[in-house]
PDB file of N, CA and C in Angstrom:
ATOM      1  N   UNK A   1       8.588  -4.233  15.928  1.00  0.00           N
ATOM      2  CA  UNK A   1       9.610  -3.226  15.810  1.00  0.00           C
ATOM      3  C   UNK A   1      10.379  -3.124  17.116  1.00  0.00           C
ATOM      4  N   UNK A   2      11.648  -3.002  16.979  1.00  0.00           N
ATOM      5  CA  UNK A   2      12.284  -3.044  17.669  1.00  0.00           C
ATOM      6  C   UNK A   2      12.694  -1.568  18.456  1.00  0.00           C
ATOM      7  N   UNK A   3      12.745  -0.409  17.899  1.00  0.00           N
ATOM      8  CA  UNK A   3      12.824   0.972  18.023  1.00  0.00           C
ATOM      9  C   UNK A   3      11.395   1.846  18.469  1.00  0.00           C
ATOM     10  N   UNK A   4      11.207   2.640  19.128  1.00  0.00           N
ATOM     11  CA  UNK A   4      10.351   3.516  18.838  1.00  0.00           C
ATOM     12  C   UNK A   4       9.956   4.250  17.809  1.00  0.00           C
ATOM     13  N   UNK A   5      11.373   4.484  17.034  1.00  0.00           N
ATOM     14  CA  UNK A   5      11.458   5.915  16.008  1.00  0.00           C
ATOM     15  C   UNK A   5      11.163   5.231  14.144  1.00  0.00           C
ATOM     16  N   UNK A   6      11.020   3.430  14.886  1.00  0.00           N
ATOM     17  CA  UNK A   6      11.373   3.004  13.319  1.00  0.00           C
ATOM     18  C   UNK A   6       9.713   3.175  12.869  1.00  0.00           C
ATOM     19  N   UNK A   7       8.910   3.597  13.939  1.00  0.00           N
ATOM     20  CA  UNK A   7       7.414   3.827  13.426  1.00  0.00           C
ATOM     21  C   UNK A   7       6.919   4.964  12.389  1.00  0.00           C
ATOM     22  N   UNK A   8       8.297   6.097  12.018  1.00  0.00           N
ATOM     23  CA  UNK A   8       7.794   6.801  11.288  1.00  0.00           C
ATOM     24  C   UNK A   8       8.148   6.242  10.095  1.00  0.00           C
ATOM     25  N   UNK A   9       9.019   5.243   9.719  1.00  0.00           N
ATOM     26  CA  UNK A   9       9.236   4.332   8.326  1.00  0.00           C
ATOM     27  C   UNK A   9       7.573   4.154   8.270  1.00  0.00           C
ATOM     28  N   UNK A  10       7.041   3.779   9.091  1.00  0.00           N
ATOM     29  CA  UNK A  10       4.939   3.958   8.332  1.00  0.00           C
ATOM     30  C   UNK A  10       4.427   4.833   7.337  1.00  0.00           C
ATOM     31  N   UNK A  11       4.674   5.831   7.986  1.00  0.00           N
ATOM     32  CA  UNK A  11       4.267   7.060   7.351  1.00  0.00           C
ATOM     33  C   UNK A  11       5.042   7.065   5.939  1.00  0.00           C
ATOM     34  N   UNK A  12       6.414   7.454   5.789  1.00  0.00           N
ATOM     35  CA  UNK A  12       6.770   7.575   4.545  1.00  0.00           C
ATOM     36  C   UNK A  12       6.266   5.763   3.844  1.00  0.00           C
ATOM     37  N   UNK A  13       6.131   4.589   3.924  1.00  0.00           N
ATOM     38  CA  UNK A  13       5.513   3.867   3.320  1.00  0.00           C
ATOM     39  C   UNK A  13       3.966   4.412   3.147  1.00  0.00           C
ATOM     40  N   UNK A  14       3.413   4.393   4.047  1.00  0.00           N
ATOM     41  CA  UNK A  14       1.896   4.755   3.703  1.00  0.00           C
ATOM     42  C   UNK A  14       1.817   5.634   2.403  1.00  0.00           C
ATOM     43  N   UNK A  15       2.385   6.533   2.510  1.00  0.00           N
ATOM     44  CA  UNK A  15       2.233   8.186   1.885  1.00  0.00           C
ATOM     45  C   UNK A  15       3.276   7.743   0.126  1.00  0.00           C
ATOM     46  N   UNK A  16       4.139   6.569   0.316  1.00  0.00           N
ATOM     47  CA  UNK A  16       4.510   5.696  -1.125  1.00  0.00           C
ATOM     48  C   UNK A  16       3.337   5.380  -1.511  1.00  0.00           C
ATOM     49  N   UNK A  17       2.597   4.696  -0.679  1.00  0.00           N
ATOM     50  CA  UNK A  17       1.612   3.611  -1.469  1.00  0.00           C
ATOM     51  C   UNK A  17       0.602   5.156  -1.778  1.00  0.00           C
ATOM     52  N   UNK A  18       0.535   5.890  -1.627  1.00  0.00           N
ATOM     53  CA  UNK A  18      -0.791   6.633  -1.946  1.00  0.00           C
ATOM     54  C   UNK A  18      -0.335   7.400  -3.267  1.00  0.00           C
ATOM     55  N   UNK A  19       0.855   7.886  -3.006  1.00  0.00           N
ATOM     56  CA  UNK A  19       1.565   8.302  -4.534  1.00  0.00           C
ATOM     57  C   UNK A  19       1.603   7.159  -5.351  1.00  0.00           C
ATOM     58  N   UNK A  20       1.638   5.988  -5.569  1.00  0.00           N
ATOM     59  CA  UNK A  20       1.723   5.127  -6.307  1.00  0.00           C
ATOM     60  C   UNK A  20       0.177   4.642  -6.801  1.00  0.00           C
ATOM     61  N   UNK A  21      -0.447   5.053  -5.668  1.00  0.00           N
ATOM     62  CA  UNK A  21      -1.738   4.521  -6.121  1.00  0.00           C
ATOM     63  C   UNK A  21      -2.472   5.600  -7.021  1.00  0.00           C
ATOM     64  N   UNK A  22      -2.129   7.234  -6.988  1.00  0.00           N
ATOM     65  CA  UNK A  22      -2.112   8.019  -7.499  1.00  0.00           C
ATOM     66  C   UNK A  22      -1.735   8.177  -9.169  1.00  0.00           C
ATOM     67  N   UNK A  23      -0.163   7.324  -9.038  1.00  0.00           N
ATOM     68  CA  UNK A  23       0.673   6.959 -10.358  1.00  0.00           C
ATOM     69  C   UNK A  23      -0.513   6.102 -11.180  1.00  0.00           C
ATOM     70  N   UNK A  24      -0.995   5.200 -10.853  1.00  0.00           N
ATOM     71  CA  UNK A  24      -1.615   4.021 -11.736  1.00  0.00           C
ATOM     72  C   UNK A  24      -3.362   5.054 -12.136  1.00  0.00           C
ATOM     73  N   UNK A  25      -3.693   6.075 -11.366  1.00  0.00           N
ATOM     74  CA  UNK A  25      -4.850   6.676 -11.273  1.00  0.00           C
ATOM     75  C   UNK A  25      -4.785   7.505 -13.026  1.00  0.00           C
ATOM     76  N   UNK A  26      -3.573   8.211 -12.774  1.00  0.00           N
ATOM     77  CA  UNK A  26      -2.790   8.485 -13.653  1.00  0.00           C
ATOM     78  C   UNK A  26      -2.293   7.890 -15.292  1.00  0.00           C
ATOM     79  N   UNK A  27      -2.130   6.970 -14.836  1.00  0.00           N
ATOM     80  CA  UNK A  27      -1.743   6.215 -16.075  1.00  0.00           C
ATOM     81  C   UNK A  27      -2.864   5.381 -16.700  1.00  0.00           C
ATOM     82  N   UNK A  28      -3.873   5.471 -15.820  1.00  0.00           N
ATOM     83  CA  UNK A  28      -5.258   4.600 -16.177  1.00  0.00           C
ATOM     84  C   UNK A  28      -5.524   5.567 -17.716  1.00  0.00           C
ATOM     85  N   UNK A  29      -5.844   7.201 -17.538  1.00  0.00           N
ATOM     86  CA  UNK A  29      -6.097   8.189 -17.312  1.00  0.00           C
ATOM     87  C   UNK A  29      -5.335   8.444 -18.949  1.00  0.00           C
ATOM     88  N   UNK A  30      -4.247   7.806 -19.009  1.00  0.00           N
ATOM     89  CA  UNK A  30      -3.740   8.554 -20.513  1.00  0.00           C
ATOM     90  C   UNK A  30      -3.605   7.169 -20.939  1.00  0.00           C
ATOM     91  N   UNK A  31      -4.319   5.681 -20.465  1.00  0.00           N
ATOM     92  CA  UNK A  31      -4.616   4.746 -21.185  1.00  0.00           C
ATOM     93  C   UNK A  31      -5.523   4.833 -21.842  1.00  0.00           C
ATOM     94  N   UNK A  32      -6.983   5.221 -21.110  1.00  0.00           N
ATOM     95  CA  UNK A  32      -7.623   5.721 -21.736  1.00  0.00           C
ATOM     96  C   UNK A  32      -7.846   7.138 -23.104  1.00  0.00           C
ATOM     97  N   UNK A  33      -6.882   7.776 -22.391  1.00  0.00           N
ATOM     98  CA  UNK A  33      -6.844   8.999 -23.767  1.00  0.00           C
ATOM     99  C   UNK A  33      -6.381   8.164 -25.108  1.00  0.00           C
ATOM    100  N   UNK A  34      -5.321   7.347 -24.962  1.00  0.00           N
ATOM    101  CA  UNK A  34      -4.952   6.934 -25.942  1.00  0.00           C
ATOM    102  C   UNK A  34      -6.113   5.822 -26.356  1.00  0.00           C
ATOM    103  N   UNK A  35      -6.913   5.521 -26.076  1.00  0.00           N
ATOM    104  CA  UNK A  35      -7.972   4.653 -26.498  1.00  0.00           C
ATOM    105  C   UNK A  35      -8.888   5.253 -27.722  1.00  0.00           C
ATOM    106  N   UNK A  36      -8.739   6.712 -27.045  1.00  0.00           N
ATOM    107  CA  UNK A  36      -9.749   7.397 -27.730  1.00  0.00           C
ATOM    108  C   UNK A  36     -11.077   7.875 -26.639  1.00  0.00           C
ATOM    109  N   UNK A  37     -10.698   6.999 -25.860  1.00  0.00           N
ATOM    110  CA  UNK A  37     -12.233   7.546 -24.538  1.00  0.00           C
ATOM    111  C   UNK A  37     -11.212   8.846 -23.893  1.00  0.00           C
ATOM    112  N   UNK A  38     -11.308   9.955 -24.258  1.00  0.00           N
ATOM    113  CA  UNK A  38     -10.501  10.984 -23.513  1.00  0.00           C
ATOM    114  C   UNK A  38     -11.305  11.819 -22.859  1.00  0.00           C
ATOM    115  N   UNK A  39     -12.342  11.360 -22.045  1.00  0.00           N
ATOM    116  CA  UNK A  39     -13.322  12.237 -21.675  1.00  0.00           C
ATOM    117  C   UNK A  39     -13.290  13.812 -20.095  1.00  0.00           C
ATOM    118  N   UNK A  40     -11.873  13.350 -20.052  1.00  0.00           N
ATOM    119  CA  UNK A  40     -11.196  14.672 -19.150  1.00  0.00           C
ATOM    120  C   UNK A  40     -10.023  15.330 -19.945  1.00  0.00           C
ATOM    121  N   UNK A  41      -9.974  15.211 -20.884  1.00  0.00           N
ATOM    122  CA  UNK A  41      -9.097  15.926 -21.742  1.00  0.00           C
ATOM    123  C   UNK A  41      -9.104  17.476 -21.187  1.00  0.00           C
ATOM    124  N   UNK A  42     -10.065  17.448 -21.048  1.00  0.00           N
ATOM    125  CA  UNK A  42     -10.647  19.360 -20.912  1.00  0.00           C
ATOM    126  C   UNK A  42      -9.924  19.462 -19.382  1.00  0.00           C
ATOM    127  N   UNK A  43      -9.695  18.556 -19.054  1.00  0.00           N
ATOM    128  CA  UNK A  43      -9.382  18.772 -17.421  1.00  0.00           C
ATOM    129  C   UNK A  43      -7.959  18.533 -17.374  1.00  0.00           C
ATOM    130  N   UNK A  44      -7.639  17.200 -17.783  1.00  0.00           N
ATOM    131  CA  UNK A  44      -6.569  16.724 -17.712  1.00  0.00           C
ATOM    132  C   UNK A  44      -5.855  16.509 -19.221  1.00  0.00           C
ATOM    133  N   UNK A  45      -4.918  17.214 -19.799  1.00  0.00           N
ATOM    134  CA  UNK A  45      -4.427  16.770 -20.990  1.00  0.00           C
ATOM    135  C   UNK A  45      -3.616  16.217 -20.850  1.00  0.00           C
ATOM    136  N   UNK A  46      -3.418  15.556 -22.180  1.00  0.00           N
ATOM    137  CA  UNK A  46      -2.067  13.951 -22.012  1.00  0.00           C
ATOM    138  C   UNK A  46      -1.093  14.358 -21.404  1.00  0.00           C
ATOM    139  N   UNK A  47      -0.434  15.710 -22.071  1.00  0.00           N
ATOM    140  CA  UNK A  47       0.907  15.707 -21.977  1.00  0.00           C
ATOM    141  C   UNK A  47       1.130  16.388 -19.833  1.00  0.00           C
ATOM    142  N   UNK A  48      -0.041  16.587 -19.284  1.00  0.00           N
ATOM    143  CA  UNK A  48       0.176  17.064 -17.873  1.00  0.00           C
ATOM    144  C   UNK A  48      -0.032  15.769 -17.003  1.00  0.00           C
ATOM    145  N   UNK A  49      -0.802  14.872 -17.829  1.00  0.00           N
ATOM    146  CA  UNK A  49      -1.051  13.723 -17.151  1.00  0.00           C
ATOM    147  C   UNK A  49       0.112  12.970 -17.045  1.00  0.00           C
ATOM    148  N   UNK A  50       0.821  12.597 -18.533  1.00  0.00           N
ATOM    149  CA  UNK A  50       2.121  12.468 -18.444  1.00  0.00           C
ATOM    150  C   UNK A  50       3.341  12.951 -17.819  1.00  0.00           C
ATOM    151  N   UNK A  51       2.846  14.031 -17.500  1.00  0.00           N
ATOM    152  CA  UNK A  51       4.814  14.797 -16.749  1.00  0.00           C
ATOM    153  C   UNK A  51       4.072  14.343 -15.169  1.00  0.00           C
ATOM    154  N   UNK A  52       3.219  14.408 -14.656  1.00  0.00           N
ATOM    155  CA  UNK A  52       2.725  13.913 -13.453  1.00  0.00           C
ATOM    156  C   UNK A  52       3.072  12.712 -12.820  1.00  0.00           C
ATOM    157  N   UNK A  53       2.458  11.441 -14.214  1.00  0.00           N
ATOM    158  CA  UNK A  53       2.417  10.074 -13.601  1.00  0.00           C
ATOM    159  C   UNK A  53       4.445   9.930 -13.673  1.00  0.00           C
ATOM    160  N   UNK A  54       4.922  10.711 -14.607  1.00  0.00           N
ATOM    161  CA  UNK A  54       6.510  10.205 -14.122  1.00  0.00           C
ATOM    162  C   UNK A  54       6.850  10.583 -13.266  1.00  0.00           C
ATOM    163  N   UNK A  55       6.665  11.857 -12.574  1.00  0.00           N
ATOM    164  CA  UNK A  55       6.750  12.484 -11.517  1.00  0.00           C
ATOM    165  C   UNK A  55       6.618  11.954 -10.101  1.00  0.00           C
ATOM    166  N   UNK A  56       5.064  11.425 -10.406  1.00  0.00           N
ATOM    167  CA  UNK A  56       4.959  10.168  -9.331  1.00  0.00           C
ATOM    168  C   UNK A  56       5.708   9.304  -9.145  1.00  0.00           C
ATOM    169  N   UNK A  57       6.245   8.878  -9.994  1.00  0.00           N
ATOM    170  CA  UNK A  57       7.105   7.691  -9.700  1.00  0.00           C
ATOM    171  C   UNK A  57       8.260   8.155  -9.031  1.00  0.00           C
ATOM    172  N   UNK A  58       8.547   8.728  -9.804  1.00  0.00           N
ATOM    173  CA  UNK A  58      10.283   9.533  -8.847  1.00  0.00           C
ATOM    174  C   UNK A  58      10.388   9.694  -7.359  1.00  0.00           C
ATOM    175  N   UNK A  59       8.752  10.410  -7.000  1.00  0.00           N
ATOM    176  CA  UNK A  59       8.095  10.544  -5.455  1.00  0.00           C
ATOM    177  C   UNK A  59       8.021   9.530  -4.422  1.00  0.00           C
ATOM    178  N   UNK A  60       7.351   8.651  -5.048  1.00  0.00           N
ATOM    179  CA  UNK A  60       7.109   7.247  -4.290  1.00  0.00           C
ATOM    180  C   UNK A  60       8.180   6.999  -4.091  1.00  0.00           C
ATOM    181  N   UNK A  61       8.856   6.272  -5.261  1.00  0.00           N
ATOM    182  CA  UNK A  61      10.137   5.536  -5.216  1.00  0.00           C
ATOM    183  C   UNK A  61      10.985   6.554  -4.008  1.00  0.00           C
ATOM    184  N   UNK A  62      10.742   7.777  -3.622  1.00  0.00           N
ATOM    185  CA  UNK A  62      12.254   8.529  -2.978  1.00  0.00           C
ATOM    186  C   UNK A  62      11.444   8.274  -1.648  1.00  0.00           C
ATOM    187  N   UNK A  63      10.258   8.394  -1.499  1.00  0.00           N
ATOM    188  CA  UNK A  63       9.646   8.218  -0.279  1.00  0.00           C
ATOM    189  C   UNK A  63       9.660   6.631   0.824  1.00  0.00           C
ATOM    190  N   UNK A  64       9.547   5.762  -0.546  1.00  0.00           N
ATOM    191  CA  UNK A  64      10.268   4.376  -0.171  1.00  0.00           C
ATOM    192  C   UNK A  64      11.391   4.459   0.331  1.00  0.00           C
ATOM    193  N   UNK A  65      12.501   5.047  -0.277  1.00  0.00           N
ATOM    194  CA  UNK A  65      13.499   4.547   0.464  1.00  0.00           C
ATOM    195  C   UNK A  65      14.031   4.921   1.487  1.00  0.00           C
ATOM    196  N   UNK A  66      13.503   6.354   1.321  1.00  0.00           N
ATOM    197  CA  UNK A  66      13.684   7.292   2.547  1.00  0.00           C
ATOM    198  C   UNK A  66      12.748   6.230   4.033  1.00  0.00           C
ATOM    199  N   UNK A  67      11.633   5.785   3.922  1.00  0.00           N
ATOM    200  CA  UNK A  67      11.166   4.882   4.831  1.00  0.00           C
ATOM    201  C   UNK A  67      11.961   3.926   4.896  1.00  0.00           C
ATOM    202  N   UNK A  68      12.793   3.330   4.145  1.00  0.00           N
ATOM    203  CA  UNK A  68      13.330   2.711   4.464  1.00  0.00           C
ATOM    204  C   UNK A  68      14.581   2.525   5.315  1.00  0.00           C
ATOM    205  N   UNK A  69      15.092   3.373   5.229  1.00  0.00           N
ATOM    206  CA  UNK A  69      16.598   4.249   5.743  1.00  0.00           C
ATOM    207  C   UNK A  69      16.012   4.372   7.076  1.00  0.00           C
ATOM    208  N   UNK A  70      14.506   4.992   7.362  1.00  0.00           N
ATOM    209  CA  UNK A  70      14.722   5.632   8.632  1.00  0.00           C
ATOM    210  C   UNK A  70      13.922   4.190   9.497  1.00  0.00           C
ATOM    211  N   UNK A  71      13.756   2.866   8.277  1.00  0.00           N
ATOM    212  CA  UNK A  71      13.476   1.891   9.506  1.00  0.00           C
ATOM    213  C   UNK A  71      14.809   0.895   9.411  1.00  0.00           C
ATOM    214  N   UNK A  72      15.381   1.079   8.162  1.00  0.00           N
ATOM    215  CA  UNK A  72      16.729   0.471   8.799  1.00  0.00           C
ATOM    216  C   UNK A  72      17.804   0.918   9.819  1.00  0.00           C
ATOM    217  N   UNK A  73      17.841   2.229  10.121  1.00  0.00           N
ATOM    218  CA  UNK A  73      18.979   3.177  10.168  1.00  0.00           C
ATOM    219  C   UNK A  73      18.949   2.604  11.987  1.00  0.00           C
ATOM    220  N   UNK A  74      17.813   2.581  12.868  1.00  0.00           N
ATOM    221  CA  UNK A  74      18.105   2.803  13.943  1.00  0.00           C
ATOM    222  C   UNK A  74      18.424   1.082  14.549  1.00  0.00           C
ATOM    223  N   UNK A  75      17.565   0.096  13.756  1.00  0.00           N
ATOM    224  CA  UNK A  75      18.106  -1.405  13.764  1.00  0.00           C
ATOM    225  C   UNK A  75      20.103  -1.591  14.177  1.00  0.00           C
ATOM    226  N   UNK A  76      19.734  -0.709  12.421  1.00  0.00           N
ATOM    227  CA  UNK A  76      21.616  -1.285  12.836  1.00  0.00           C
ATOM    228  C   UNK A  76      22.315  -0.893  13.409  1.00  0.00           C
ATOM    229  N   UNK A  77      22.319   0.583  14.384  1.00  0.00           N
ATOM    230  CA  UNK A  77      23.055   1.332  15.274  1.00  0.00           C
ATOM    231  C   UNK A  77      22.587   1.268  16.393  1.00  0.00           C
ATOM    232  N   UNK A  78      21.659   0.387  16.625  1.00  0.00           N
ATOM    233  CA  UNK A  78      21.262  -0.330  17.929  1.00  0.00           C
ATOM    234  C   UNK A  78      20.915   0.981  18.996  1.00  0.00           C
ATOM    235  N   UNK A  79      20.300   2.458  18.304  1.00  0.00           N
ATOM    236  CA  UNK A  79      19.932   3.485  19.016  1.00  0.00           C
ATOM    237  C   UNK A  79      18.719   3.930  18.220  1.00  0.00           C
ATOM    238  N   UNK A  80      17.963   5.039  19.032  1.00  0.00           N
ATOM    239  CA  UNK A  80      16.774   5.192  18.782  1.00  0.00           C
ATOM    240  C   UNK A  80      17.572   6.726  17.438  1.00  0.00           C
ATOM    241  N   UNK A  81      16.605   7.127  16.752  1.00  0.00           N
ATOM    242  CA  UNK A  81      16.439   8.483  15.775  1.00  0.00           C
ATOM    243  C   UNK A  81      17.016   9.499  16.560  1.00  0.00           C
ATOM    244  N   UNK A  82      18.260  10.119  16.232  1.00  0.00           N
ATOM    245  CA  UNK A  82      18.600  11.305  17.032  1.00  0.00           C
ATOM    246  C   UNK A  82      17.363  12.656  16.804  1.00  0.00           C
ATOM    247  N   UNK A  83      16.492  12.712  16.122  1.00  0.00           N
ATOM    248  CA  UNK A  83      15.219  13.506  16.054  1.00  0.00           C
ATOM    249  C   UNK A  83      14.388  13.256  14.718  1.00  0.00           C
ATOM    250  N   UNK A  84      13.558  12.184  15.294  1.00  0.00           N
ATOM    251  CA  UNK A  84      12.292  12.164  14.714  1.00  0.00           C
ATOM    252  C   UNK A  84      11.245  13.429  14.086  1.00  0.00           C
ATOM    253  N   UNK A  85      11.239  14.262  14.848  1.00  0.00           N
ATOM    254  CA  UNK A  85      10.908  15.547  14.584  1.00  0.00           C
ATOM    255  C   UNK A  85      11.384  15.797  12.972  1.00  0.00           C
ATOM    256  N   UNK A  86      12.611  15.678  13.071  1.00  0.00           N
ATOM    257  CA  UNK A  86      13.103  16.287  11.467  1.00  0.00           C
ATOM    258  C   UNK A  86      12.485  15.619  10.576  1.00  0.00           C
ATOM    259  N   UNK A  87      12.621  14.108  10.841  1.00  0.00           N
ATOM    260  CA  UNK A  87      12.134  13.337   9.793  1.00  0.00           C
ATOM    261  C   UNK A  87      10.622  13.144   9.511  1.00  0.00           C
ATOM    262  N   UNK A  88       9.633  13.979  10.397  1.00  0.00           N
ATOM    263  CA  UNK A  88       8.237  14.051  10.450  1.00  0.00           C
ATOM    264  C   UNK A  88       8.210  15.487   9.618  1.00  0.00           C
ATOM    265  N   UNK A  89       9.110  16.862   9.473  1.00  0.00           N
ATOM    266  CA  UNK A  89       9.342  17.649   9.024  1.00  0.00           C
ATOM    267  C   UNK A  89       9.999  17.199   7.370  1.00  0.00           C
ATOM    268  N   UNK A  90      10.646  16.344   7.386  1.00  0.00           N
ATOM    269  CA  UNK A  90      11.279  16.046   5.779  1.00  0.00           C
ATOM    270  C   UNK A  90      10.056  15.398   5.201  1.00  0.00           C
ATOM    271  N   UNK A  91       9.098  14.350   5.446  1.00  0.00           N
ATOM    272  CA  UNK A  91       7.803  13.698   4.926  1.00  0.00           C
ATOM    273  C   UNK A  91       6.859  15.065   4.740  1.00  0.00           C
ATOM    274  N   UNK A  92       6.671  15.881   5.617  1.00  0.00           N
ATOM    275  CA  UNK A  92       5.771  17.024   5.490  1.00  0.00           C
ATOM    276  C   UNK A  92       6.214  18.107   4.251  1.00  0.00           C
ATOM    277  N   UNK A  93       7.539  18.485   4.307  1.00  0.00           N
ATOM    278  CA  UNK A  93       7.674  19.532   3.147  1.00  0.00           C
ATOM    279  C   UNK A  93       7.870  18.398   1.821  1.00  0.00           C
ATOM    280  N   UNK A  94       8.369  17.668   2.104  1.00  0.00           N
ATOM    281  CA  UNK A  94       8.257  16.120   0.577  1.00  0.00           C
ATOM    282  C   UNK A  94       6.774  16.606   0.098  1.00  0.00           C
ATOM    283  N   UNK A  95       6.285  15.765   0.659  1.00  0.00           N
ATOM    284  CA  UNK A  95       4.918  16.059   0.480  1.00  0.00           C
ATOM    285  C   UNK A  95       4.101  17.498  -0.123  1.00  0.00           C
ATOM    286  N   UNK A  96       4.564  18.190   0.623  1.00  0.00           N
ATOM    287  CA  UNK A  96       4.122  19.630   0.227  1.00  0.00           C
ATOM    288  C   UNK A  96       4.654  20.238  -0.868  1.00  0.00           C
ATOM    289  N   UNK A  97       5.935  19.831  -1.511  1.00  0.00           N
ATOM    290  CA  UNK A  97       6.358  20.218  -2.830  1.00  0.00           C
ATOM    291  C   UNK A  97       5.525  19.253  -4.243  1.00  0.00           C
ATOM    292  N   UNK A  98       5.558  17.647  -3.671  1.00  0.00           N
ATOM    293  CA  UNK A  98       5.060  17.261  -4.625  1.00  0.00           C
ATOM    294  C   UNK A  98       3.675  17.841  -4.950  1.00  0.00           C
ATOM    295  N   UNK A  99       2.679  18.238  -3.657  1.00  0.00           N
ATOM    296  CA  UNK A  99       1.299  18.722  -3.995  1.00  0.00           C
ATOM    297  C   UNK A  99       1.267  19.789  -4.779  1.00  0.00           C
ATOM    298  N   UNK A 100       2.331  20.765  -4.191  1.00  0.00           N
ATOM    299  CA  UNK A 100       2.337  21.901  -5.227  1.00  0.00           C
ATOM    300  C   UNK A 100       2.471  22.037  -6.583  1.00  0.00           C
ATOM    301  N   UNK A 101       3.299  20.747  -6.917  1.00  0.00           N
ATOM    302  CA  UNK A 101       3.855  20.534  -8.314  1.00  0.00           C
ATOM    303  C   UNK A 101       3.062  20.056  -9.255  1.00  0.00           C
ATOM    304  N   UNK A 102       2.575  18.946  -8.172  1.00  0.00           N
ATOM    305  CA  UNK A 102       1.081  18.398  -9.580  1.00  0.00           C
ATOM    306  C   UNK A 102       0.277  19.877  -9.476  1.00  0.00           C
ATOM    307  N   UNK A 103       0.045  20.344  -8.537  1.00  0.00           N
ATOM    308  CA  UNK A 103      -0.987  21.583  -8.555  1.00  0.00           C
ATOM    309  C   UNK A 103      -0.317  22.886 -10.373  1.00  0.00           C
ATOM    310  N   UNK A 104       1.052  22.677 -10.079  1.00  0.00           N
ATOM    311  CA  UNK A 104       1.420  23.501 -10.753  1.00  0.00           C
ATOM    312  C   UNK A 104       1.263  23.362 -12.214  1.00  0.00           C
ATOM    313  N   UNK A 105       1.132  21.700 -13.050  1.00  0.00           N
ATOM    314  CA  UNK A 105       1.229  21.038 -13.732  1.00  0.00           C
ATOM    315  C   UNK A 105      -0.153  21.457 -14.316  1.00  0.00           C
ATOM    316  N   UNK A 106      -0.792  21.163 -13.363  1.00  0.00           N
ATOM    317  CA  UNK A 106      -2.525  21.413 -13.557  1.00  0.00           C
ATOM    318  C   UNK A 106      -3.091  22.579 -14.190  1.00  0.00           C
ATOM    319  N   UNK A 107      -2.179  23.853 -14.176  1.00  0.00           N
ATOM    320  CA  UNK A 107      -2.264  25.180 -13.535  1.00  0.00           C
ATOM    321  C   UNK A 107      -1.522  25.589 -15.198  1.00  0.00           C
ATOM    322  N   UNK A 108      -0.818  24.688 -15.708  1.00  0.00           N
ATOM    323  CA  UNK A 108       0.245  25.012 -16.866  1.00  0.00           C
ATOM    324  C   UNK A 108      -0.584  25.086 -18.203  1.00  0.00           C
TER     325      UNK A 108
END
């Protein structure tokens, strides 16, 4: 890396791959319901499992690109992040809405 600041593109990748790995946790989850093995039904029903795993996707995917932006962004303007700070603050409340939301889903 060429930047200091392009190190927080990590984080929003890392924190993709964990929502994504989350997504497939998910979709395992109402593969199985639809099998007929629905043995968290009581916990997890289709239709919350479902508004979730799409949900996930929307997450990841925005978290990708957002990592991506903030490891392309300082490459091509040949300057460091005018404040990293924010963008350690935009991954943190990201984050904190999606938790709330599956929480809320759960909760429905």
């Amino acid at each position: 890396m060429k930047f200091k600041t392009q190190k927080i593109a990590y984080w929003f990748f890392l924190s993709a791959l964990g929502l994504l790995t989350l997504q497939i946790i998910y979709g395992f989850i109402m593969g199985f319901a639809h099998m007929g093995m629905d043995g968290l039904h009581d916990f997890i029903p289709f239709n919350t499992a479902r508004a979730v795993h799409t949900n996930l996707l929307v997450c990841w995917l925005l978290l990708g690109f957002m990592g991506s932006a903030y490891y392309i962004i300082p490459e091509e303007s040949q300057n460091e992040l005018f404040s990293p700070k924010l963008a350690y603050i935009q991954l943190i409340s990201f984050l904190a809405v999606g938790v709330t939301a599956v929480i809320a889903y759960h909760l429905n």
